[in-house]
Protein backbone atom coordinates (compact mmCIF):
# COMPACT_ATOMS: atom_id res chain seq x y z
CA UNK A 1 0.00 0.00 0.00
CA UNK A 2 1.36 3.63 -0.63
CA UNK A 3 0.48 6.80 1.44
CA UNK A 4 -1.46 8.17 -1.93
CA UNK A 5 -4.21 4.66 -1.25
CA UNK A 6 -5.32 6.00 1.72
CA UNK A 7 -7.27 9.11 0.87
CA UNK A 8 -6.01 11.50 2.66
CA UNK A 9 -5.63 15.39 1.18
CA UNK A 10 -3.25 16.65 -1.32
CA UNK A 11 -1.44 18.85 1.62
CA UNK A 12 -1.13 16.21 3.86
CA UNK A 13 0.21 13.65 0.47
CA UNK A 14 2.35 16.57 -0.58
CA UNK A 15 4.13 17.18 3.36
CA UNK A 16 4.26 13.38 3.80
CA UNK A 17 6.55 12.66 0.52
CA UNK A 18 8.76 15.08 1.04
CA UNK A 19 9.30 13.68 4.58
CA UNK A 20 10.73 10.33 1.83
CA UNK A 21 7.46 8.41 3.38
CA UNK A 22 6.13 5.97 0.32
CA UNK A 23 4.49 3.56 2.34
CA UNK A 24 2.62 3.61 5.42
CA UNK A 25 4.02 1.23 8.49
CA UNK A 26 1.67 -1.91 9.54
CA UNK A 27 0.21 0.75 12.47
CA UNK A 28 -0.20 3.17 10.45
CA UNK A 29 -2.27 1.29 7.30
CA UNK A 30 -4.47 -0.51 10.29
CA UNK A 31 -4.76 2.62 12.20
CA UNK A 32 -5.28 5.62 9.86
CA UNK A 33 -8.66 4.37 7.90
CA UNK A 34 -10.51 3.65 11.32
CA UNK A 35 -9.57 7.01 12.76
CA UNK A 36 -10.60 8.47 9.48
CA UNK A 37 -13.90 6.71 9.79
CA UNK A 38 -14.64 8.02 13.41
CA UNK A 39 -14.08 5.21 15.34
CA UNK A 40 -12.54 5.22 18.22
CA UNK A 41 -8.92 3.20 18.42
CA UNK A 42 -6.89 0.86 20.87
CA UNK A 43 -3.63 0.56 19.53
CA UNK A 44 -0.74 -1.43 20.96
CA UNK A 45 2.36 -0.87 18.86
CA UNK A 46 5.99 -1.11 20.43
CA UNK A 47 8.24 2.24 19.99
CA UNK A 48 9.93 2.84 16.56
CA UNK A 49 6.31 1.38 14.36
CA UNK A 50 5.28 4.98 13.21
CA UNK A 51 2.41 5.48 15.55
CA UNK A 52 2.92 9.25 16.19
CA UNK A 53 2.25 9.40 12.66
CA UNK A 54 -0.58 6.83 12.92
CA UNK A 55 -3.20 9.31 14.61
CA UNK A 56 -1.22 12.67 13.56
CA UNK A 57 -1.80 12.48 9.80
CA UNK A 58 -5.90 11.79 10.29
CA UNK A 59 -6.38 14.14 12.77
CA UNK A 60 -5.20 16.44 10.24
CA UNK A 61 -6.95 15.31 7.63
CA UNK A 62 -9.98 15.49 9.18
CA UNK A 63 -9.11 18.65 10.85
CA UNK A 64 -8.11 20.85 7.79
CA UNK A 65 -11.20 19.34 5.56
CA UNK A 66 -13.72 21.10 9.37
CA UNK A 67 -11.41 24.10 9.74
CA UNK A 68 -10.56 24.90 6.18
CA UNK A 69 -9.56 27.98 5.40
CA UNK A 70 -12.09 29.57 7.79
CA UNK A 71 -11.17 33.13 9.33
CA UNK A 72 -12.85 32.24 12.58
CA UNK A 73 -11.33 32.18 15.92
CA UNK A 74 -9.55 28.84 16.15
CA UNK A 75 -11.20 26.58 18.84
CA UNK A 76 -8.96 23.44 20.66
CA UNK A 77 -10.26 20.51 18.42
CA UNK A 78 -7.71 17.60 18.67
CA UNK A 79 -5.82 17.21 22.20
CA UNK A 80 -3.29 15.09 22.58
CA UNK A 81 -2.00 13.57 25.94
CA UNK A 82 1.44 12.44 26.30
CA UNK A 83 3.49 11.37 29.93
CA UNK A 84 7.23 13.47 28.93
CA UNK A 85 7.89 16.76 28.06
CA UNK A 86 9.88 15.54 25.15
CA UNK A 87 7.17 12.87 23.98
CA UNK A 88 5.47 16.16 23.73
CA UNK A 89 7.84 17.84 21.96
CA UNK A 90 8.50 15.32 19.11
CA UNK A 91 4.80 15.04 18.86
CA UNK A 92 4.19 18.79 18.13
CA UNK A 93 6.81 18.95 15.54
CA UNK A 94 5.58 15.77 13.93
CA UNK A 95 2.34 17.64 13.67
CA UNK A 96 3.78 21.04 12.10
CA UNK A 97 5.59 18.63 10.01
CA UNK A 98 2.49 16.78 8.71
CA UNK A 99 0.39 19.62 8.34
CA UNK A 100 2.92 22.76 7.01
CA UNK A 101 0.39 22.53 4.21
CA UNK A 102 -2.64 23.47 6.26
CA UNK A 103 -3.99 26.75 7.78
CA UNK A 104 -3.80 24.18 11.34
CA UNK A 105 -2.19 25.57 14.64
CA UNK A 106 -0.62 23.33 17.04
CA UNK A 107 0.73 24.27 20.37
CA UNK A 108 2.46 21.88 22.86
CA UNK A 109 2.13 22.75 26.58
CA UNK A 110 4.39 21.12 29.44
CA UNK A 111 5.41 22.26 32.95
CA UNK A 112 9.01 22.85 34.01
CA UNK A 113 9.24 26.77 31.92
CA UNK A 114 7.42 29.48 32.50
CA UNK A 115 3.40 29.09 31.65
CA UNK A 116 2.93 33.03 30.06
CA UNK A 117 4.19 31.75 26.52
CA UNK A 118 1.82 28.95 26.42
CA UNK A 119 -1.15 31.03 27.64
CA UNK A 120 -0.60 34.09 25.50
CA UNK A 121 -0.45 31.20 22.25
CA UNK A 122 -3.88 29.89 23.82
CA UNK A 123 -5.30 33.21 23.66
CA UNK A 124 -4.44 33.20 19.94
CA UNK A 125 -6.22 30.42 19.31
CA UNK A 126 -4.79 27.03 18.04
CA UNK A 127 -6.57 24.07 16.35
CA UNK A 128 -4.09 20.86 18.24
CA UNK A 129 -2.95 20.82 21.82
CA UNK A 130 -0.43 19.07 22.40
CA UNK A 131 0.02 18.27 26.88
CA UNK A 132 1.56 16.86 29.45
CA UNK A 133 -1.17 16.24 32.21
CA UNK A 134 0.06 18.46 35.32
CA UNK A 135 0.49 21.60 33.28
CA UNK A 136 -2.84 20.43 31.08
CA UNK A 137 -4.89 20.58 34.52
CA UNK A 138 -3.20 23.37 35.93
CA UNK A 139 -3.95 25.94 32.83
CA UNK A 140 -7.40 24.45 32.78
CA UNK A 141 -8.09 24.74 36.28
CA UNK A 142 -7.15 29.06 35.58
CA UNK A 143 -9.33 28.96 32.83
CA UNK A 144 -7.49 29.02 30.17
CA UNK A 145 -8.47 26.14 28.32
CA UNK A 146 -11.88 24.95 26.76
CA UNK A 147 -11.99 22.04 25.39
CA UNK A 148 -16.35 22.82 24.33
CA UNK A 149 -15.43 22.24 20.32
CA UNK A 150 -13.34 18.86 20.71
CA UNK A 151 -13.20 16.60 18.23
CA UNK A 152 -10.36 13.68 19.22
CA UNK A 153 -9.01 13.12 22.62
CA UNK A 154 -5.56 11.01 22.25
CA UNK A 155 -3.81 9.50 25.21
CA UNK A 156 -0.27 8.55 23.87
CA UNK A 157 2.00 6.36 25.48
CA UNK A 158 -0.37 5.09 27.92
CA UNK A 159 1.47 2.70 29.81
CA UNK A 160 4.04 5.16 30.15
CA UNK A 161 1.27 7.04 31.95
CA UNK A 162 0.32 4.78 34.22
CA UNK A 163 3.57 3.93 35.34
CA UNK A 164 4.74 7.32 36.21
CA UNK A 165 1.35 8.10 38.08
CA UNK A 166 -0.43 9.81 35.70
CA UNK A 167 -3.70 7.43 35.78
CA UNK A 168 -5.57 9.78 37.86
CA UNK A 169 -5.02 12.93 36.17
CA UNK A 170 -5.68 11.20 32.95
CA UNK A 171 -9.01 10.39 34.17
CA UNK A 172 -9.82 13.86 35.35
CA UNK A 173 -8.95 15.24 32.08
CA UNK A 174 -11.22 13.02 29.79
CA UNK A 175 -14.34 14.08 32.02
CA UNK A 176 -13.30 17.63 30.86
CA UNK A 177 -13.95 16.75 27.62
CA UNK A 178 -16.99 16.18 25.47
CA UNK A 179 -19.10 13.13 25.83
CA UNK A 180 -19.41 12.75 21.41
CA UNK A 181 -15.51 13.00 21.12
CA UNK A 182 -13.35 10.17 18.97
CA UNK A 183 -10.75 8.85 21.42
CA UNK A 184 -7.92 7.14 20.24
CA UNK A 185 -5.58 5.40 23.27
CA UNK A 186 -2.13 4.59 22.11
CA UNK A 187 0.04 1.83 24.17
CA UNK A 188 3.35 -0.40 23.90
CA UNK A 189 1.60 -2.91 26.84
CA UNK A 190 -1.77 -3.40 27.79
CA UNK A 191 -1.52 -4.14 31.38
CA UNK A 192 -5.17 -4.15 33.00
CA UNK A 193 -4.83 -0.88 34.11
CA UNK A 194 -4.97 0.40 30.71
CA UNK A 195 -7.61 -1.91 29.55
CA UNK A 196 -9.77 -0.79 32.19
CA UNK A 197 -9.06 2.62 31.13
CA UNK A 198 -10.03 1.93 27.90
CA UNK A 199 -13.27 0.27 28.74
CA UNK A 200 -14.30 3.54 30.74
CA UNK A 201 -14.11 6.03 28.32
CA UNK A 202 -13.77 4.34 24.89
CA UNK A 203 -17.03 3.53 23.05
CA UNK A 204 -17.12 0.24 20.73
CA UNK A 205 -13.31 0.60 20.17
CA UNK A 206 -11.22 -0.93 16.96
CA UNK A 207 -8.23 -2.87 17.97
CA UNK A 208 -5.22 -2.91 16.44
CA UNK A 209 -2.19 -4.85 17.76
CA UNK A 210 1.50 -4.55 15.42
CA UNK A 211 4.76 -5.78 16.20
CA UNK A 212 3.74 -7.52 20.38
CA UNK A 213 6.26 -6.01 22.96
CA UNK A 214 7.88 -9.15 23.28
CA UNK A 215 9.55 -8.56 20.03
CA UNK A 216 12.59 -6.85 18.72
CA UNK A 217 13.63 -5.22 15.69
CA UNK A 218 14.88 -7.51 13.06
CA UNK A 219 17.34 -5.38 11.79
CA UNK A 220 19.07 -4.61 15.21
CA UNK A 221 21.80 -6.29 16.09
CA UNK A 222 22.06 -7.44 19.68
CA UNK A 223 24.81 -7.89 21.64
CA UNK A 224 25.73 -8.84 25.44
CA UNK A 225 28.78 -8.37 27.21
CA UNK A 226 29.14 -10.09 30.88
CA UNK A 227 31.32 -7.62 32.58
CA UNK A 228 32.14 -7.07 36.66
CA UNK A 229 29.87 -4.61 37.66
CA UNK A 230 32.95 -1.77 38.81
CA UNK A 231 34.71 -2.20 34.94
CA UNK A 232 31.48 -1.23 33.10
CA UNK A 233 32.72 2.47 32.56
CA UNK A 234 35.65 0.64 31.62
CA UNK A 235 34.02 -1.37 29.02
CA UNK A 236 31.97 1.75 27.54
CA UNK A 237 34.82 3.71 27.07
CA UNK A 238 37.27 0.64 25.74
CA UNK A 239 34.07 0.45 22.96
CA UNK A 240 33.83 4.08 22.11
CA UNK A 241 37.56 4.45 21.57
CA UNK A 242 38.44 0.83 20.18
CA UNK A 243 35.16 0.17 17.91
CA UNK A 244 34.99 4.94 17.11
CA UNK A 245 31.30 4.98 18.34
CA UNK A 246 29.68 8.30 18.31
CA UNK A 247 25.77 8.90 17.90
CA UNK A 248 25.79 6.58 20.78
CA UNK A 249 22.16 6.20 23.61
CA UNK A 250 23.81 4.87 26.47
CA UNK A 251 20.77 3.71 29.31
CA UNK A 252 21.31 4.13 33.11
CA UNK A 253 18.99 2.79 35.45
CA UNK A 254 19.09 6.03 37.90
CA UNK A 255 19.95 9.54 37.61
CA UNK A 256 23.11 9.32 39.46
CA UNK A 257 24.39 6.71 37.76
CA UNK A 258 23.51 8.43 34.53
CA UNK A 259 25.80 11.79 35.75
CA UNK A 260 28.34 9.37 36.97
CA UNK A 261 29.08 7.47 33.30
CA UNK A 262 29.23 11.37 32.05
CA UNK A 263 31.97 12.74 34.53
CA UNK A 264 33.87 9.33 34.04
CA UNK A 265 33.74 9.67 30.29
CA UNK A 266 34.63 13.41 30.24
CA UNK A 267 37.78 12.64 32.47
CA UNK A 268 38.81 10.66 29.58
CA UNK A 269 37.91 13.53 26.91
CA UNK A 270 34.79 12.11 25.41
CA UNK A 271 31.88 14.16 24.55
CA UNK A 272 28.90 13.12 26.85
CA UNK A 273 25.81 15.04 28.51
CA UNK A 274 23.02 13.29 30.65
CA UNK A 275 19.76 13.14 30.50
CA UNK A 276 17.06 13.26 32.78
CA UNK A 277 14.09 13.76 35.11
CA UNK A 278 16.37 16.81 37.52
CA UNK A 279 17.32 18.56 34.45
CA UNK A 280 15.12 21.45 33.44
CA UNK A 281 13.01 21.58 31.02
CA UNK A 282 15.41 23.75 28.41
CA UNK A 283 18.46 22.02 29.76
CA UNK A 284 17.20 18.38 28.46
CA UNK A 285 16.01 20.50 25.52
CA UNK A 286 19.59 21.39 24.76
CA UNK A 287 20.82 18.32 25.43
CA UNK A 288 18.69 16.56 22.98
CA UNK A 289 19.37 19.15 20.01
CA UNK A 290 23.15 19.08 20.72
CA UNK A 291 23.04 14.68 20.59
CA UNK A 292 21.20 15.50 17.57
CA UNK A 293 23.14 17.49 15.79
CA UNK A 294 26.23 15.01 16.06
CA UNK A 295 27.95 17.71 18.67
CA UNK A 296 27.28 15.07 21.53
CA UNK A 297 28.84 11.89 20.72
CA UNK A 298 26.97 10.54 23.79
CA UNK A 299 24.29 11.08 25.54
CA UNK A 300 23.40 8.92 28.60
CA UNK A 301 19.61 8.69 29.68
CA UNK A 302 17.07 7.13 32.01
CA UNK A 303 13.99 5.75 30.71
CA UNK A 304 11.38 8.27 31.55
CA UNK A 305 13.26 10.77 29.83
CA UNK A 306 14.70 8.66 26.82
CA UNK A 307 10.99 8.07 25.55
CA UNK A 308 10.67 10.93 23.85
CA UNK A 309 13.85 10.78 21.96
CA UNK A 310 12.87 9.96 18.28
CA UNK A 311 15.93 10.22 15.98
CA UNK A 312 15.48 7.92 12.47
CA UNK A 313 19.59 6.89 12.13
CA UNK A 314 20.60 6.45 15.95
CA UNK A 315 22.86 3.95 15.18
CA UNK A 316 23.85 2.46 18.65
CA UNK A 317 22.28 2.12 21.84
CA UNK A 318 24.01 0.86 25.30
CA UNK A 319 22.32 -0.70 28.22
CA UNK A 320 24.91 0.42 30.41
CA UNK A 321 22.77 -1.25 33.27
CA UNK A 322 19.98 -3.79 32.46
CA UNK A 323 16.33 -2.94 33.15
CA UNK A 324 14.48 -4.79 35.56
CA UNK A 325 11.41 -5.10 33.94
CA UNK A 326 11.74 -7.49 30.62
CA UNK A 327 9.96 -5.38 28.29
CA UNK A 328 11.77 -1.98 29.06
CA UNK A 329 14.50 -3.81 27.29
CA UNK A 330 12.53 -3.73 24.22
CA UNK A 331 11.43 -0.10 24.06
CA UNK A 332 15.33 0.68 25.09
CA UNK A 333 16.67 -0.58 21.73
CA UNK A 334 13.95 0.43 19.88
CA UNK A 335 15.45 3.40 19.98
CA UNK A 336 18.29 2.21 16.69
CA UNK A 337 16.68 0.33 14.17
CA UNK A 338 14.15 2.82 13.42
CA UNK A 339 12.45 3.74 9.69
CA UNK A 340 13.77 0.78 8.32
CA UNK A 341 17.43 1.39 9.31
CA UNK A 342 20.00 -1.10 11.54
CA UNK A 343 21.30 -0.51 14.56
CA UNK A 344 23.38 -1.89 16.92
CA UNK A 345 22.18 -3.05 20.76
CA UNK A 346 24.76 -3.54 23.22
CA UNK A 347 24.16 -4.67 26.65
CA UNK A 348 26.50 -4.93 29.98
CA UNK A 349 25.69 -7.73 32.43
CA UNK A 350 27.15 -7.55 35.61
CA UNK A 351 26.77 -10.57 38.04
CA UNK A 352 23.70 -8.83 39.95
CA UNK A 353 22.08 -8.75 37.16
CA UNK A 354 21.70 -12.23 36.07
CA UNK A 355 17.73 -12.70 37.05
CA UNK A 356 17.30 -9.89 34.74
CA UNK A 357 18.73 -10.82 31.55
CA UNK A 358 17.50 -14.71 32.44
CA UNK A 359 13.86 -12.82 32.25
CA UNK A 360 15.04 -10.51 29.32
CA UNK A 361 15.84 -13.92 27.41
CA UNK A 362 12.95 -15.50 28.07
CA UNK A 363 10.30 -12.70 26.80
CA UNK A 364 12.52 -11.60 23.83
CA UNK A 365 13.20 -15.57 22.61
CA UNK A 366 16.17 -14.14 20.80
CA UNK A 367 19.92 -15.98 20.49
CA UNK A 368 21.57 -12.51 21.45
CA UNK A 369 25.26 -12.55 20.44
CA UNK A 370 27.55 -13.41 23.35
CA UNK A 371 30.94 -11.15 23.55
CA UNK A 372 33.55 -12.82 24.82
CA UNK A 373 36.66 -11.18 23.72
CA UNK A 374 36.98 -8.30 25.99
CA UNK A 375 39.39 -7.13 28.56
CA UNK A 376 37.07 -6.99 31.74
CA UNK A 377 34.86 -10.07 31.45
CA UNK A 378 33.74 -12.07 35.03
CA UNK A 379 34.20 -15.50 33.18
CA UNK A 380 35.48 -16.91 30.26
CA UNK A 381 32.95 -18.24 28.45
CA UNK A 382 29.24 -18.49 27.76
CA UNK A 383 26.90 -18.52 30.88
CA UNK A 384 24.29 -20.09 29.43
CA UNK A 385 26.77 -22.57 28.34
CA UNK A 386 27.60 -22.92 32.09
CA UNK A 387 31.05 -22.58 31.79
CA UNK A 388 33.52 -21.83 34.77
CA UNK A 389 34.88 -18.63 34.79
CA UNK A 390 38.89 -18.49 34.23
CA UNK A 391 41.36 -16.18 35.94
CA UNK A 392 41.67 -12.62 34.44
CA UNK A 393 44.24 -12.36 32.40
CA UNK A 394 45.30 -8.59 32.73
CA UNK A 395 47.99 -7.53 35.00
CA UNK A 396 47.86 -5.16 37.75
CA UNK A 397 46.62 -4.08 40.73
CA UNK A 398 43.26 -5.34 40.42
CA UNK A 399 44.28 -8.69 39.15
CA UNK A 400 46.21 -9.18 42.03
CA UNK A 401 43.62 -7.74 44.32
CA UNK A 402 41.15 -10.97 42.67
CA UNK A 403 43.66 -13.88 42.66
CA UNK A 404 42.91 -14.73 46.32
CA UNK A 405 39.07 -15.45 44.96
CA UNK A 406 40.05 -17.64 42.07
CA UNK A 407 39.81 -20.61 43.26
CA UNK A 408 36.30 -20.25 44.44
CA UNK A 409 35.50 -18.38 41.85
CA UNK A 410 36.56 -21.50 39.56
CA UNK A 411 34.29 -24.06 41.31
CA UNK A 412 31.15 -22.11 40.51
CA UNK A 413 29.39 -22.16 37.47
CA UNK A 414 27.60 -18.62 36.34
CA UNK A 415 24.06 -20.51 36.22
């Protein structure tokens, strides 16, 4: 199927080709004929399928064909719902991008920066809202927003939502909205929680279900490197220097540990910038446009705030710790891979976190590729194999500071 089969308008066609976009993904083929219809939408599509796109482009459609070129005061008609300030971000710009060919005015609203901006552009009118919930309800709740003329209520990433403790707001903001709306309610997982939510305030929904959780790119290569947990900086920057990564994602399981790996790879004069949740709101909005423009060769992230990073040719990503949940793994290196491109996952395992790559393994059903030859592995061989671990063979301080623990460490097996 090609973008020009599904019926959408000649501005939309026109802004879509010269984005290089021929043929719609699986979620977006499913998806965009149902929203065009009026139905309202479940979808459950992993990160890197196209589903921004997916409810962006027939929102548009259907806005532009109501709004037209009308001269009237521009009324909120589409609001979308979104957990991160950057989610937000990348979702406004994939709607200016979408519709530059339309008279449409989108505005994305998130707290962290000062509100006046946002409320002055409200005043103007705009067409889309894009929102994060906290500064959604607060701008409501000072009357700034009417949401009276609403035509689709979207609640992206909604798992994401529900995680972070958003469930509660999100419920407070669909009863703002009108009972006749189209609600569309995007999701990697379906936990209950989000079913639940769906059977509330969803009416006679279409399902559509691309690419499970449980499954990874095929055109990202995974590797895994078992490494003792106090070489892992080590390792990173023995990979950047001996493999020349740059454009690299690196994941951290906290926020200190995340501004750790960056001082420990600026001491050894490597580009790198963190990051997450305590960063402001233009801070991480630096960061990001810096890693994108290639003047970052690294940027190291937790999860909340790596879900809004969408860039098409990231070519490596770094699990620099494992996640503890299975499928955060798979949204991770979604992140390379993306648009039809390869990338390249690489994961550190220290010996802590065994029961979460055994886990990893088991929803993923993957043969990941094993790296043995490195200078700062625990063993010497494959765990799964159930090999016994060898004595290092680098000299030093800190193989001499091990030898006393070799022999035990040579009657164990890893499993």
């Amino acid at each position: 199927m090609l973008f020009e089969d599904l019926s959408l308008s000649k501005s939309i066609q026109k802004a879509v080709f010269e984005e290089g976009y021929l043929n719609p993904t699986p979620i977006q083929e499913q998806s965009i004929p149902i929203i065009l219809s009026g139905r309202d939408l479940i979808g459950c599509a992993q990160t890197g399928t196209g589903k921004t796109a997916a409810f962006a482009i027939p929102i548009i459609h259907q806005l532009h064909r109501i709004v037209g070129s009308s001269k009237k005061a521009k009324q909120i008609r589409a609001l979308i719902v979104t957990p991160t300030r950057e989610l937000a971000v990348q979702i406004g710009e994939s709607f200016d991008t979408y519709g530059k060919y339309t008279n449409l005015v989108q505005l994305t609203i998130f707290g962290g920066v000062s509100q006046n901006p946002q409320v002055e552009a409200l005043k103007n009118g705009v067409d889309i809202l894009v929102a994060t919930p906290g500064r959604l309800l607060d701008l409501h709740k000072q009357g700034f927003l009417d949401f009276d003329h609403l035509h689709t209520l979207v609640l992206d990433e909604a798992d994401q939502m529900l995680d972070m403790g958003f469930i509660n707001d999100v419920k407070k903001i669909v009863k703002l909205t009108p009972k006749n709306r189209q609600t569309l309610l995007f999701s990697a997982t379906m936990p209950i929680a989000i079913r639940e939510l769906a059977e509330m305030f969803l009416k006679d929904p279409e399902k559509v279900e691309v690419s499970p959780v449980s499954s990874t790119a095929e055109n990202v290569e995974q590797r895994i490197y078992f490494v003792d947990k106090t070489e892992k900086r080590n390792l990173l920057y023995h990979l950047i220097k001996e493999e020349n990564l740059s454009n690299v994602l690196v994941f951290s399981r906290t926020k200190h540990g995340a501004d750790n790996v960056v001082k420990a790879l600026r001491k050894k004069d490597i580009p790198a910038e963190a990051i997450h949740g305590d960063k402001s709101q233009n801070a991480r909005q630096r960061v990001l446009d810096a890693f994108k423009n290639k003047e970052v060769g690294v940027l190291v992230a937790t999860d909340i705030a790596a879900r809004g990073i969408d860039i098409e040719q990231l070519p490596y990503v770094i699990n620099f710790d494992l996640p503890n949940i299975p499928e955060t793994y798979v949204h991770r290196i979604g992140r390379t891979g993306r648009a039809g491109n390869g990338g390249i996952a690489i994961s550190f395992c220290g010996k802590d976190e065994e029961p979460y790559w055994k886990d990893i393994k088991k929803l993923i059903k993957v043969d990941v590729k094993i790296i043995t030859e490195h200078p700062y592995q625990w063993h010497s061989g494959s765990p799964e194999a159930g090999e016994k671990p060898k004595n290092s063979n680098r000299s030093g301080g800190a193989h001499k500071s091990r030898k006393s623990n070799a022999s035990k460490q040579n009657k164990k097996r890893w499993y």
